[in-house]
Protein backbone atom coordinates (compact mmCIF):
# COMPACT_ATOMS: atom_id res chain seq x y z
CA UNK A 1 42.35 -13.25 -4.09
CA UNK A 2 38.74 -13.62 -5.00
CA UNK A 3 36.96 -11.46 -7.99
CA UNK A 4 33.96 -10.12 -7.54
CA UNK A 5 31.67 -9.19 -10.47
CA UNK A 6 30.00 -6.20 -10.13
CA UNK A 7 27.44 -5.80 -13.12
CA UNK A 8 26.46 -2.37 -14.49
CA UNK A 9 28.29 -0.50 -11.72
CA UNK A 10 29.82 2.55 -13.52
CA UNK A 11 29.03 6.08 -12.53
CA UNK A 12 29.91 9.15 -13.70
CA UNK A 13 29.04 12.83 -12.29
CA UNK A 14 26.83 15.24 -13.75
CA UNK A 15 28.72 18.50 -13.02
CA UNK A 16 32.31 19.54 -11.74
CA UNK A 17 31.14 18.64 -8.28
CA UNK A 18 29.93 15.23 -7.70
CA UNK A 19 26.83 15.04 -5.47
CA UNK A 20 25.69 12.48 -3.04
CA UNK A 21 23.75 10.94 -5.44
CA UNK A 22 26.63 9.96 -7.41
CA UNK A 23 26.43 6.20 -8.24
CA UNK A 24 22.63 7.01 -9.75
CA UNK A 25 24.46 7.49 -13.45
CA UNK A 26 24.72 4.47 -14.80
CA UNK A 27 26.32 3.35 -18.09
CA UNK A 28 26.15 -0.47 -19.41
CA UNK A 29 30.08 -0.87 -18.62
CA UNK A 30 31.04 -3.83 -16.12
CA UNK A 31 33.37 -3.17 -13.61
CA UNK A 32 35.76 -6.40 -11.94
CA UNK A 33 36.74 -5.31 -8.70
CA UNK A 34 39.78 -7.28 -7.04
CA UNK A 35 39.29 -7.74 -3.59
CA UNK A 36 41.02 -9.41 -0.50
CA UNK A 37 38.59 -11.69 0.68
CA UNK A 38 35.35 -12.82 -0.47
CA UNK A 39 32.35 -11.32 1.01
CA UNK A 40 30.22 -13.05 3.45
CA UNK A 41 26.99 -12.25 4.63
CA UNK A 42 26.12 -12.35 8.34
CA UNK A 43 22.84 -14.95 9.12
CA UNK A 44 21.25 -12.68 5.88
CA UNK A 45 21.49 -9.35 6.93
CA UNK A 46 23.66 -7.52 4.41
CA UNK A 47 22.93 -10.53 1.81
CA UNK A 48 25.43 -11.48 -0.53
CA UNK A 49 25.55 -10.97 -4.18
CA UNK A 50 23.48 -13.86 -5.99
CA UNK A 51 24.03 -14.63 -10.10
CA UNK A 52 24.60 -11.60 -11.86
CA UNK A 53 23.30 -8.91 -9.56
CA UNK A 54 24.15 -6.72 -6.79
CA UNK A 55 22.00 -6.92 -3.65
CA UNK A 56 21.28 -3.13 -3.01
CA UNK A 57 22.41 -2.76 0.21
CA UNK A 58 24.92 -5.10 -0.11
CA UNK A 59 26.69 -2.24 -2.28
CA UNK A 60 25.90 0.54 -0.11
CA UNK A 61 28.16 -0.97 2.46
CA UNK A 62 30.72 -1.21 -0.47
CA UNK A 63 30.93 1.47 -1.91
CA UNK A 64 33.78 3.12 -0.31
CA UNK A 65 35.63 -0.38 -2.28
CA UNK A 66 33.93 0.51 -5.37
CA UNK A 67 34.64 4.31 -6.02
CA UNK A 68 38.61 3.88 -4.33
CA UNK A 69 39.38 0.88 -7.00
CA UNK A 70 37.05 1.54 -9.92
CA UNK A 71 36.83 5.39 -9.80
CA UNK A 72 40.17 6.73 -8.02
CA UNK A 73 41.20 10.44 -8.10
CA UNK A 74 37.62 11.34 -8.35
CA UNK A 75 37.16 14.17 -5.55
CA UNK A 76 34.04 16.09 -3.87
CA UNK A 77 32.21 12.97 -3.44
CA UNK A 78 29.68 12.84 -0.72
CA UNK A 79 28.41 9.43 0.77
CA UNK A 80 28.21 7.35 -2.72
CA UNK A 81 24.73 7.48 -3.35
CA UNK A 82 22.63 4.13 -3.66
CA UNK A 83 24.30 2.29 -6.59
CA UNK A 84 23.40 -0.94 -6.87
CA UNK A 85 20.30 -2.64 -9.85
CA UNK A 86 20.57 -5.83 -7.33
CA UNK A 87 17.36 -6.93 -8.97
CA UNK A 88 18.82 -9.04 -11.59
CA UNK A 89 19.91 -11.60 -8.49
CA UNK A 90 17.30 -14.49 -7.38
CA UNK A 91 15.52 -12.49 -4.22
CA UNK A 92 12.83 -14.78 -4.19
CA UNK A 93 9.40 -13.78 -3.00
CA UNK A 94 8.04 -14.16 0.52
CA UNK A 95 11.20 -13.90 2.06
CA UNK A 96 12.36 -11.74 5.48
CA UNK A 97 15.08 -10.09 3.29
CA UNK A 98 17.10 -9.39 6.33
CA UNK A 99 17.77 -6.55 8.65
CA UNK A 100 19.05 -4.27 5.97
CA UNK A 101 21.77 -3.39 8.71
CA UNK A 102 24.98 -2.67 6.10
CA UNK A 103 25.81 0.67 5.76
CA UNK A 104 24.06 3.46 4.11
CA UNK A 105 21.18 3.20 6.21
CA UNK A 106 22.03 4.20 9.07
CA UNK A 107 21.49 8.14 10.41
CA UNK A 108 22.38 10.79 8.39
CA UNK A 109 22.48 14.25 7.90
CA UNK A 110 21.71 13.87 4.09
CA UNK A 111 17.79 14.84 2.71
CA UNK A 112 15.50 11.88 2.99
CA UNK A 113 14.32 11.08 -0.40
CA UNK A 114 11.10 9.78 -1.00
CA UNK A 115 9.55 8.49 -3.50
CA UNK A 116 5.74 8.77 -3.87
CA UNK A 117 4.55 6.08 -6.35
CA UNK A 118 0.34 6.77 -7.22
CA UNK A 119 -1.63 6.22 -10.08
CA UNK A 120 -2.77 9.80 -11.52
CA UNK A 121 -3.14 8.85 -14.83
CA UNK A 122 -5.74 5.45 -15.70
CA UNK A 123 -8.85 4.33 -14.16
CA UNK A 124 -7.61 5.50 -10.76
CA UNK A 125 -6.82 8.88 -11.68
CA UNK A 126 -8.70 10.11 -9.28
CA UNK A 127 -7.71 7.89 -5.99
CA UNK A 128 -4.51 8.56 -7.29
CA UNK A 129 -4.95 12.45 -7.21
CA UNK A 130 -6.69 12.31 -3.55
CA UNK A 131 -3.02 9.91 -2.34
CA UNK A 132 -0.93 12.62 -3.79
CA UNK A 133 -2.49 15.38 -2.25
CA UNK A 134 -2.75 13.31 1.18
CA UNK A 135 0.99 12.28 0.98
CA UNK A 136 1.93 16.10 0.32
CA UNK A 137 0.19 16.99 3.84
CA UNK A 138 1.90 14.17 5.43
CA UNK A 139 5.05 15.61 4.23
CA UNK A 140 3.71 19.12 5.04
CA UNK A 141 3.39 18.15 8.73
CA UNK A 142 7.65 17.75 8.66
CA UNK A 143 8.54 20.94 8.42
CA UNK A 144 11.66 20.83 10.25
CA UNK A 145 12.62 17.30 9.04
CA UNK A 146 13.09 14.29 10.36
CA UNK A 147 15.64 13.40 12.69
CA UNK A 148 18.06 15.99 11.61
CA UNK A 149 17.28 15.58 7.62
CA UNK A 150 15.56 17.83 5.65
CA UNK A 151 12.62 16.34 3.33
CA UNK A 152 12.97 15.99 -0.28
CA UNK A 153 9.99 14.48 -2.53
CA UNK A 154 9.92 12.58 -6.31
CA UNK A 155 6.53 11.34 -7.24
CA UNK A 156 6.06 9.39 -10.19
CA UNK A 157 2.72 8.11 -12.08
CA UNK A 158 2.10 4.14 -11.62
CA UNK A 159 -0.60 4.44 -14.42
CA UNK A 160 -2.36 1.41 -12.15
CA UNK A 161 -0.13 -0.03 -14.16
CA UNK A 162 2.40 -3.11 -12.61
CA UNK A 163 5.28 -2.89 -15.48
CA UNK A 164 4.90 1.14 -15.08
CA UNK A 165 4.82 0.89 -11.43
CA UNK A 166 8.30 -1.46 -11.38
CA UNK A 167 9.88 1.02 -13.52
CA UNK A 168 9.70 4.19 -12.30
CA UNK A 169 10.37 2.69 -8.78
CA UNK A 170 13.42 1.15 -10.42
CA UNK A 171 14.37 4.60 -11.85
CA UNK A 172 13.71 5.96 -8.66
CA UNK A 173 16.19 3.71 -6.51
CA UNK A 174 18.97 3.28 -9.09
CA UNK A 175 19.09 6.60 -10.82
CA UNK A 176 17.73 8.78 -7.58
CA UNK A 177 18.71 7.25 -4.81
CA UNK A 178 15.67 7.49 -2.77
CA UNK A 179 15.60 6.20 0.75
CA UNK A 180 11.95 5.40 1.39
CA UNK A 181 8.60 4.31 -0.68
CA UNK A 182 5.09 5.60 -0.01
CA UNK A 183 1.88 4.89 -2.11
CA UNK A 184 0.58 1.90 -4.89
CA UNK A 185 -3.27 1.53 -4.85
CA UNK A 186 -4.08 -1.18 -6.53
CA UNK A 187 -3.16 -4.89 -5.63
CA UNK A 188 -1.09 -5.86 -8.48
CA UNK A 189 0.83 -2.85 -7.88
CA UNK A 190 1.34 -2.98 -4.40
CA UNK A 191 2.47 -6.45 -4.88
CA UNK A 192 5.00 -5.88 -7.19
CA UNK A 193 6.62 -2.96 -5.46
CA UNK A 194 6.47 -4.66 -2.60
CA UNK A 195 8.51 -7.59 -4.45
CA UNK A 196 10.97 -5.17 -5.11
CA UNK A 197 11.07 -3.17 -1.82
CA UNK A 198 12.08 -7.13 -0.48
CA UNK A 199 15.00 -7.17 -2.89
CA UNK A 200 16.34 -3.96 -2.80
CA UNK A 201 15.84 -3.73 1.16
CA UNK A 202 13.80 -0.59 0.72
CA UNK A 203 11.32 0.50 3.35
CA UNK A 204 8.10 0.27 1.67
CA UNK A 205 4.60 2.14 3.24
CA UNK A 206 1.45 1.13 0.76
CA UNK A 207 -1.34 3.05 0.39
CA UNK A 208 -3.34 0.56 -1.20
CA UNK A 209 -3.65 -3.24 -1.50
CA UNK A 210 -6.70 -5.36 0.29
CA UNK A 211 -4.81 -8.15 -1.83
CA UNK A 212 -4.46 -11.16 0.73
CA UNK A 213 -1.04 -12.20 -1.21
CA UNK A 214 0.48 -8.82 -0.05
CA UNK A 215 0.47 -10.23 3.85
CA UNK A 216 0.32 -14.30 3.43
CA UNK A 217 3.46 -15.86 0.99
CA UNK A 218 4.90 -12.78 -0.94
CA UNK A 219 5.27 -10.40 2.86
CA UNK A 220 8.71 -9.60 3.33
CA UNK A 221 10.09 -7.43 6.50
CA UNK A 222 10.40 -4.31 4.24
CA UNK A 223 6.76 -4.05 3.34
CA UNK A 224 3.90 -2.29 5.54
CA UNK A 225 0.22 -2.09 4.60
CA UNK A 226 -1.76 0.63 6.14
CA UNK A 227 -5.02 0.09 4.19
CA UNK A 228 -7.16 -2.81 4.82
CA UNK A 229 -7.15 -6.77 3.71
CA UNK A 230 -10.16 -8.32 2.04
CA UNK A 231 -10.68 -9.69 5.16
CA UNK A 232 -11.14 -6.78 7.36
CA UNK A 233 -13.83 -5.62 4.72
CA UNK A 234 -15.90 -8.28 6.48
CA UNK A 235 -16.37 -5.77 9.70
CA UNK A 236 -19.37 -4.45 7.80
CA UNK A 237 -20.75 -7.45 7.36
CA UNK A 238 -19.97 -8.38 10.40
CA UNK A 239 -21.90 -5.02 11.58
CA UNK A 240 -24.89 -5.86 9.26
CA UNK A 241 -25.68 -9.17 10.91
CA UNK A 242 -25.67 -8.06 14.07
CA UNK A 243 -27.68 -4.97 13.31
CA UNK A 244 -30.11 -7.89 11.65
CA UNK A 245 -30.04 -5.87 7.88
CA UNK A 246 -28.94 -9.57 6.58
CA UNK A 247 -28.95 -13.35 7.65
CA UNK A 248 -27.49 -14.30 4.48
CA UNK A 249 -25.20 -13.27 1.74
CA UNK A 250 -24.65 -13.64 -1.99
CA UNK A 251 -21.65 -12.40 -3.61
CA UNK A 252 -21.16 -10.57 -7.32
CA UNK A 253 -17.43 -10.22 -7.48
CA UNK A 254 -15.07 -8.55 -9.67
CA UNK A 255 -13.06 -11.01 -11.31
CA UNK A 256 -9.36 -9.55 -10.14
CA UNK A 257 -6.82 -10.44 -7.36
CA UNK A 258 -8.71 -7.88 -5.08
CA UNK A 259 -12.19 -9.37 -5.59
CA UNK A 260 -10.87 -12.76 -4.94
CA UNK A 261 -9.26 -11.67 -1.36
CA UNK A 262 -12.51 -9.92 -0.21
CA UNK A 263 -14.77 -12.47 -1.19
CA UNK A 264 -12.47 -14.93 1.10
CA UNK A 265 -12.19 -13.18 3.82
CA UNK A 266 -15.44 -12.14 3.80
CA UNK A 267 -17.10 -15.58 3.80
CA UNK A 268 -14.16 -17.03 6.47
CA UNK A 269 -15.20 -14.25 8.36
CA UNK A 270 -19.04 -14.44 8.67
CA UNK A 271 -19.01 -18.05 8.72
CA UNK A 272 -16.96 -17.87 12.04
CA UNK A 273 -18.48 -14.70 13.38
CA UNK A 274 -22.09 -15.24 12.79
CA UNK A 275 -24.73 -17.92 11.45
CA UNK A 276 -25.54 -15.93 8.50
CA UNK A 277 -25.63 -18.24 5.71
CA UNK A 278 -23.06 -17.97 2.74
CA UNK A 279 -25.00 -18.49 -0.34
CA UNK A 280 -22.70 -18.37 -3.38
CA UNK A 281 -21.37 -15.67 -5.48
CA UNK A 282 -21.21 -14.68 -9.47
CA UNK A 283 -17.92 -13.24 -11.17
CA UNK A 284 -17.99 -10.03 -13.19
CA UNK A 285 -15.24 -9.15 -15.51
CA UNK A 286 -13.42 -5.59 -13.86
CA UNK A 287 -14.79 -3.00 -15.49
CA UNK A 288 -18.05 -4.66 -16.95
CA UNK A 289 -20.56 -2.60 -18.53
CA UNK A 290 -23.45 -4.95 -18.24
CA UNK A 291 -24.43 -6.96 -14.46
CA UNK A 292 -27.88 -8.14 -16.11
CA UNK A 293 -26.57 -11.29 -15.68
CA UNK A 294 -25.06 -11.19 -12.17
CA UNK A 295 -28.36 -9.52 -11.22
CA UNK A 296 -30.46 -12.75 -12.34
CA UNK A 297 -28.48 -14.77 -10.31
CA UNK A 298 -28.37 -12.69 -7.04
CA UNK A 299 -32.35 -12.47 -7.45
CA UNK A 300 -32.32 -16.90 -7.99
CA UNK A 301 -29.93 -17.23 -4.93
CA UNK A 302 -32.44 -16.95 -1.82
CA UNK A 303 -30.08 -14.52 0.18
CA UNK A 304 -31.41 -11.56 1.56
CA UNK A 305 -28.71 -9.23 0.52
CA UNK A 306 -25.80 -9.54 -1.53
CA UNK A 307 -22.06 -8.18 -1.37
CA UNK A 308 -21.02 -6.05 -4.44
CA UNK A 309 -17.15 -7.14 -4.27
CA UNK A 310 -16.10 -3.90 -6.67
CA UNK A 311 -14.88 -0.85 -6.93
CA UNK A 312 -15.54 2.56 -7.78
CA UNK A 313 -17.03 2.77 -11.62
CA UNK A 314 -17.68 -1.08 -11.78
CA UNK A 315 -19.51 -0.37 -8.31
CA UNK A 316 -21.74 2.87 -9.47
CA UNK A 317 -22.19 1.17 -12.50
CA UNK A 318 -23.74 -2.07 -10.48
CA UNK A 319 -25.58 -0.42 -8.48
CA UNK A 320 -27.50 1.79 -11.18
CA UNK A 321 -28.53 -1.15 -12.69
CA UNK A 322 -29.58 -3.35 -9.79
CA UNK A 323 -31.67 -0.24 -8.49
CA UNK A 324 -33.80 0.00 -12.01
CA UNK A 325 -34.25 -3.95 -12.22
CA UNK A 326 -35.94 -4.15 -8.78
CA UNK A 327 -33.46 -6.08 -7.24
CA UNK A 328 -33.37 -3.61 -4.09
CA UNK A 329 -37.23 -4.33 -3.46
CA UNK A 330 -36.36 -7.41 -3.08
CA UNK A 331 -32.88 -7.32 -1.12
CA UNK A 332 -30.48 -5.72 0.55
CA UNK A 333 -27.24 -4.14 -1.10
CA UNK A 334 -24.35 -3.88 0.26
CA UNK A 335 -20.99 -2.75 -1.60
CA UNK A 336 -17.37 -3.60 0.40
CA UNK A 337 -15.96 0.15 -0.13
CA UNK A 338 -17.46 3.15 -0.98
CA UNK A 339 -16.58 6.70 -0.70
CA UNK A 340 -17.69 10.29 -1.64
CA UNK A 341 -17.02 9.12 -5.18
CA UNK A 342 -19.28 6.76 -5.13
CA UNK A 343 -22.07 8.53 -3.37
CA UNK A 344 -21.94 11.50 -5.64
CA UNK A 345 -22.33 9.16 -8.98
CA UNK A 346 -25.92 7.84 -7.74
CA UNK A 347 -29.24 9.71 -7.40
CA UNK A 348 -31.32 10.07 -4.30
CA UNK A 349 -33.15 6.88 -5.06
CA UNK A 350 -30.23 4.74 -5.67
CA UNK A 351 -28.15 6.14 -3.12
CA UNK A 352 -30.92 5.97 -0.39
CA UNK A 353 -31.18 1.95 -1.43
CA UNK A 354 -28.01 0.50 -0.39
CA UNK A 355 -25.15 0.03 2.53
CA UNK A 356 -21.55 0.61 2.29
CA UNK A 357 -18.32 -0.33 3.69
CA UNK A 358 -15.11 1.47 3.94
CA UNK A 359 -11.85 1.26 6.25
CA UNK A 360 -12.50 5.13 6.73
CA UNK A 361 -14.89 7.89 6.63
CA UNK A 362 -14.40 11.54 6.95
CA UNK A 363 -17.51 11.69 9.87
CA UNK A 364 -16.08 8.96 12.03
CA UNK A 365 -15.18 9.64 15.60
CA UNK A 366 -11.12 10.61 15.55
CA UNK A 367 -10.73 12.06 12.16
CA UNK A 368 -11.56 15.37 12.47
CA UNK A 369 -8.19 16.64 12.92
CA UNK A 370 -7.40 14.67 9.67
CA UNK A 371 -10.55 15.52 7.73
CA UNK A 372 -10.56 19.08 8.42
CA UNK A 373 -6.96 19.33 7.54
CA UNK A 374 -7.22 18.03 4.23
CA UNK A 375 -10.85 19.71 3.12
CA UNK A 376 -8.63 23.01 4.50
CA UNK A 377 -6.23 22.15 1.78
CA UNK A 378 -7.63 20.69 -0.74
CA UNK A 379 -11.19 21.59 -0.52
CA UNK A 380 -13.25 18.65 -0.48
CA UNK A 381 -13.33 15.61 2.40
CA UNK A 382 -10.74 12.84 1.70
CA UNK A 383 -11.80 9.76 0.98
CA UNK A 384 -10.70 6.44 2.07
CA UNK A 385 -7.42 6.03 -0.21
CA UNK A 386 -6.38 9.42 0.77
CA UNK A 387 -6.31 8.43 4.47
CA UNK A 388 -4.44 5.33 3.73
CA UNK A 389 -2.28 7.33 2.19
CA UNK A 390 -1.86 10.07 4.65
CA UNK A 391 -1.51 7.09 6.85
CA UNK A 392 1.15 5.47 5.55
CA UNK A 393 3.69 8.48 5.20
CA UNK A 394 2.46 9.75 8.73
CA UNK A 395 4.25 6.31 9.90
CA UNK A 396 6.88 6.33 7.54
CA UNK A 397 8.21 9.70 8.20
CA UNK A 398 7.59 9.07 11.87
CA UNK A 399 9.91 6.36 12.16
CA UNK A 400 12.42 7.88 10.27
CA UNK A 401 12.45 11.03 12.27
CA UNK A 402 12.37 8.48 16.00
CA UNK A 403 15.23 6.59 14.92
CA UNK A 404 17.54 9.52 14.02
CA UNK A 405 16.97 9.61 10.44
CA UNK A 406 17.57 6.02 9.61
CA UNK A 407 16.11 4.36 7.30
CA UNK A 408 17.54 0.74 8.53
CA UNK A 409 15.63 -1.80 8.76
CA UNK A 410 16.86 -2.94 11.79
CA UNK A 411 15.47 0.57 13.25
CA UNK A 412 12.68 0.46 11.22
CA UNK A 413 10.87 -2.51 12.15
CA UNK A 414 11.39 -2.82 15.71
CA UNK A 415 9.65 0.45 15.88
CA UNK A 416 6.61 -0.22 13.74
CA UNK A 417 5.56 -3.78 14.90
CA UNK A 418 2.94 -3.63 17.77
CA UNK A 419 2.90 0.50 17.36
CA UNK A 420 -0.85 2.11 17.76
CA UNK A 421 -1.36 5.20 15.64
CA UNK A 422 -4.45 7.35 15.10
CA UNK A 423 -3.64 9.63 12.29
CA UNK A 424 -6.64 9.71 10.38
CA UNK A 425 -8.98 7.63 12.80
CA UNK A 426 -8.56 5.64 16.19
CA UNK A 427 -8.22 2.02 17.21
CA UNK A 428 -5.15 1.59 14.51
CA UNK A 429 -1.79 -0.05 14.74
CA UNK A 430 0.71 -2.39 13.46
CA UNK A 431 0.81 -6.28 13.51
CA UNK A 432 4.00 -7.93 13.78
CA UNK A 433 3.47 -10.92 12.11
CA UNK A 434 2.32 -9.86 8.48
CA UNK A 435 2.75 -5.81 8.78
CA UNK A 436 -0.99 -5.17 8.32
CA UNK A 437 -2.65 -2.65 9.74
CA UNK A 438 -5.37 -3.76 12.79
CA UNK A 439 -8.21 -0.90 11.87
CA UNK A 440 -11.62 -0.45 12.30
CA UNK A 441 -13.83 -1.24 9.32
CA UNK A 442 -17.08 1.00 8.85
CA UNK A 443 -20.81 -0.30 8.02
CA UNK A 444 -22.63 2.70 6.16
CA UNK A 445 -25.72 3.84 5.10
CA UNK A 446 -26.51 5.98 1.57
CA UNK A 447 -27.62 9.69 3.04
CA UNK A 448 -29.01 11.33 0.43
CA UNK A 449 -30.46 14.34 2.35
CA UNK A 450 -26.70 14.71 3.31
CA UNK A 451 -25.37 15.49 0.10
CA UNK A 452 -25.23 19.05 -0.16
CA UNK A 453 -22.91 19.04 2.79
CA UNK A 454 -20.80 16.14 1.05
CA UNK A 455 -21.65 13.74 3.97
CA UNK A 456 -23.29 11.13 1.45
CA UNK A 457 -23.32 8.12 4.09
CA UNK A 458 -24.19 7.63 7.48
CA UNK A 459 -22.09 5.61 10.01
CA UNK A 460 -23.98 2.64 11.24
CA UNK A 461 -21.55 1.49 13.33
CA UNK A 462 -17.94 -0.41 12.76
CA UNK A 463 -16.43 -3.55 13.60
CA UNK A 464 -12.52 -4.24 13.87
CA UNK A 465 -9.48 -5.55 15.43
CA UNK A 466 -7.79 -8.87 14.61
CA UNK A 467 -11.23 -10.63 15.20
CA UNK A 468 -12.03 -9.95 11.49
CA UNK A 469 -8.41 -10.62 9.92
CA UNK A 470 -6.69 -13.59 9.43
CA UNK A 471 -4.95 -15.58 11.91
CA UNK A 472 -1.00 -14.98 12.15
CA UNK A 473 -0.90 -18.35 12.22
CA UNK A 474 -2.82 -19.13 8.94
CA UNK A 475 -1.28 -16.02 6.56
CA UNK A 476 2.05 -17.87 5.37
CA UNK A 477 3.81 -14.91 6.02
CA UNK A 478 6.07 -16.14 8.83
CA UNK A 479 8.06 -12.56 9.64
């Protein structure tokens, strides 16, 4: 006879009648369970128990065991709910995780419960308001379910936050039960929830993350990124060249994990694409106040533009000041992603003085059917993080409801790699080997006569496909 050591395993029902999401009360009580034989896993996929914890789907496929020895003459259970805290075992980072094919996850007529994670609260407030709303209309579209479940929605406030993020998708999983997770915006945040979508063999759909970590040595096969990597970012610069606005580039970058992975990709990018010339770059602390500096050296450098590698405030902010020292008499401007947002915060003069990038834009050819949608709704044109959003759910949900309301990964994954979509523009689908999304990646110009009418940029043209992301042989992702 072996012992097992289940840790933290206790559950007790809310009310007379115990529902499905039983096992989500948790008390700090540690349950030995005697079993037969000990458990094996098969080549990784239901993964056994390592240290002190539980792997999560490890204990869905146990349950039954669990409530029969630990909890006997309990009645009116349902299917056991999703126990397990297996996040106290050694997961690792970076690592396949597995199949995810022990059972729990396979069809069912139960709701699907998921959990939207977004930051509507902190310096993203706002991205994290346009996600939520985008996620809702995903959801909306479902009306009838998805393969023979009904729908059923907890979203939680990440607070851009990475400790916040962790534990209200913790709280979610253990105490909820939820089956699928949609959203993160930031690249800490994606990466940390995607850490724990790998342990807990969760499917996890970002909405965020250009982070180059998220798809090289911390992927796992649970994890999907629907927004772009710093490297596709370089399709506008890409764009640029060829539209001769620049033969050479000088970088002011925020100094974060997201600045880092576009100025990378960037320069890999345009040094194998094109001649231009790669002339250096400056750091900025995120959310600096004053870029006198960084403007002094992007007027010594010699390029003839330079590449604002920021984002939203730290970019208006930037650009306000670059516009009243002169520097845009002098060179181009171009920041990596812009938006509405963006456009509204600058005057005529400013916004008439500078290029943009962005993965999506409301105008584009394709995304009417998404844009009009969601200015229906909500009343004003989504921006780019709301279309990552809306893109990632769209998927999600869509996978769900073609593989009979599983949530498997085994049913999961097979579906998604290679798949084309065009929910909110064209030219989109999966790649197999790191779970990025191949996109398009926009080149615009500041409209200012288009204001009124909220169309604040003009589409030069894009660039995409896997011509502007990095190899599948050079990410370190290896699914």
């Amino acid at each position: 006879m072996t012992w097992l050591y289940v840790r933290g395993i206790i559950a007790r029902p809310e009310s007379p009648t115990v529902g499905r999401r039983w096992f989500g009360t948790r008390s700090a009580i540690q349950l030995v369970i005697a079993m037969n034989d000990t458990h094996e896993s098969n080549d990784g996929a239901q993964g056994e128990p390592t240290g002190n914890g539980v792997n999560r789907r490890w204990f869905l496929g146990s349950a039954a065991t669990t409530a029969a020895v630990g909890l006997a003459g309990c009645t009116n259970t349902d299917d056991g709910g999703d126990g397990s805290d297996g996040s106290d075992g050694d997961g690792g980072d970076g690592t396949d995780g597995g199949d995810g094919s022990s059972g729990g996850d396979g069809g069912s007529s139960d709701p699907l419960l998921i959990g939207g994670l977004f930051p509507t609260s902190g310096p993203y407030a706002s991205a994290g308001q346009g996600m939520r709303q985008a996620f809702e209309l995903a959801v909306g579209r479902f009306e009838d379910g998805v393969g023979g479940r009904e729908i059923e929605t907890i979203v939680r406030d990440t607070a851009t936050a990475p400790d916040t993020a962790v534990n209200e998708a913790t709280s979610l999983i253990n105490e909820e039960g939820i089956d699928l997770i949609v959203g993160g915006f930031s690249s800490s945040v994606c990466l940390v929830l995607q850490d724990l979508a790998g342990r807990e063999e969760i499917p996890y759909f970002a909405g965020g993350g250009s982070t180059l970590k998220a798809n090289g040595e911390s992927c796992n096969a649970h994890s999907y990124y629907a927004y772009a990597s710093g490297w596709q970012f370089s399709g506008a610069g890409v764009t640029a060249y060829e539209r001769d606005i620049l033969d050479s580039l000088f970088f002011i970058q925020a100094d974060y994990a997201g600045g880092e992975g576009v100025y990378e990709g960037v320069t890999s990018v345009m040094e194998s694409e094109t001649d231009a010339d790669m002339m250096g770059r400056v750091l900025a602390p995120l959310g600096a106040d004053d870029y006198s500096t960084q403007i002094s050296k992007a007027r010594d450098s010699g390029a003839d533009a330079v590449w604002a590698a920021t984002v939203g405030a730290d970019s208006i902010k930037l650009v306000k000041q670059a516009v009243s020292a002169g520097l845009t008499d002098e060179m181009e401007i171009l920041v990596g992603v812009v938006g509405n947002s963006v456009g509204e915060a600058l005057s005529d003069e400013e916004l008439g003085s500078i290029y943009g990038g962005a993965n999506f834009y409301w105008t584009a050819e394709g995304s009417g059917d998404f844009s009009d949608e969601f200015r229906n709704d909500v009343g004003n044109p989504p921006e780019w993080w709301a279309a990552s959003a809306f893109d990632a759910t769209m998927e999600a949900l869509t996978a769900v409801d073609e593989n009979d309301g599983s949530v498997a990964n085994a049913d999961i994954r097979p579906y998604i790699e290679e798949r084309e979509f065009s929910w909110s523009r064209p030219d989109t689908s999966w790649r197999s080997c790191d779970h990025r999304a191949v996109q398009p990646y926009y080149l615009l110009e500041g409209n200012p006569s288009g204001s009124d009418s909220g169309e604040y940029w003009s589409i030069i043209d894009d660039t995409g496909g896997e011509a502007i992301m990095r190899s599948c042989e050079n990410t370190g992702c290896g699914l």
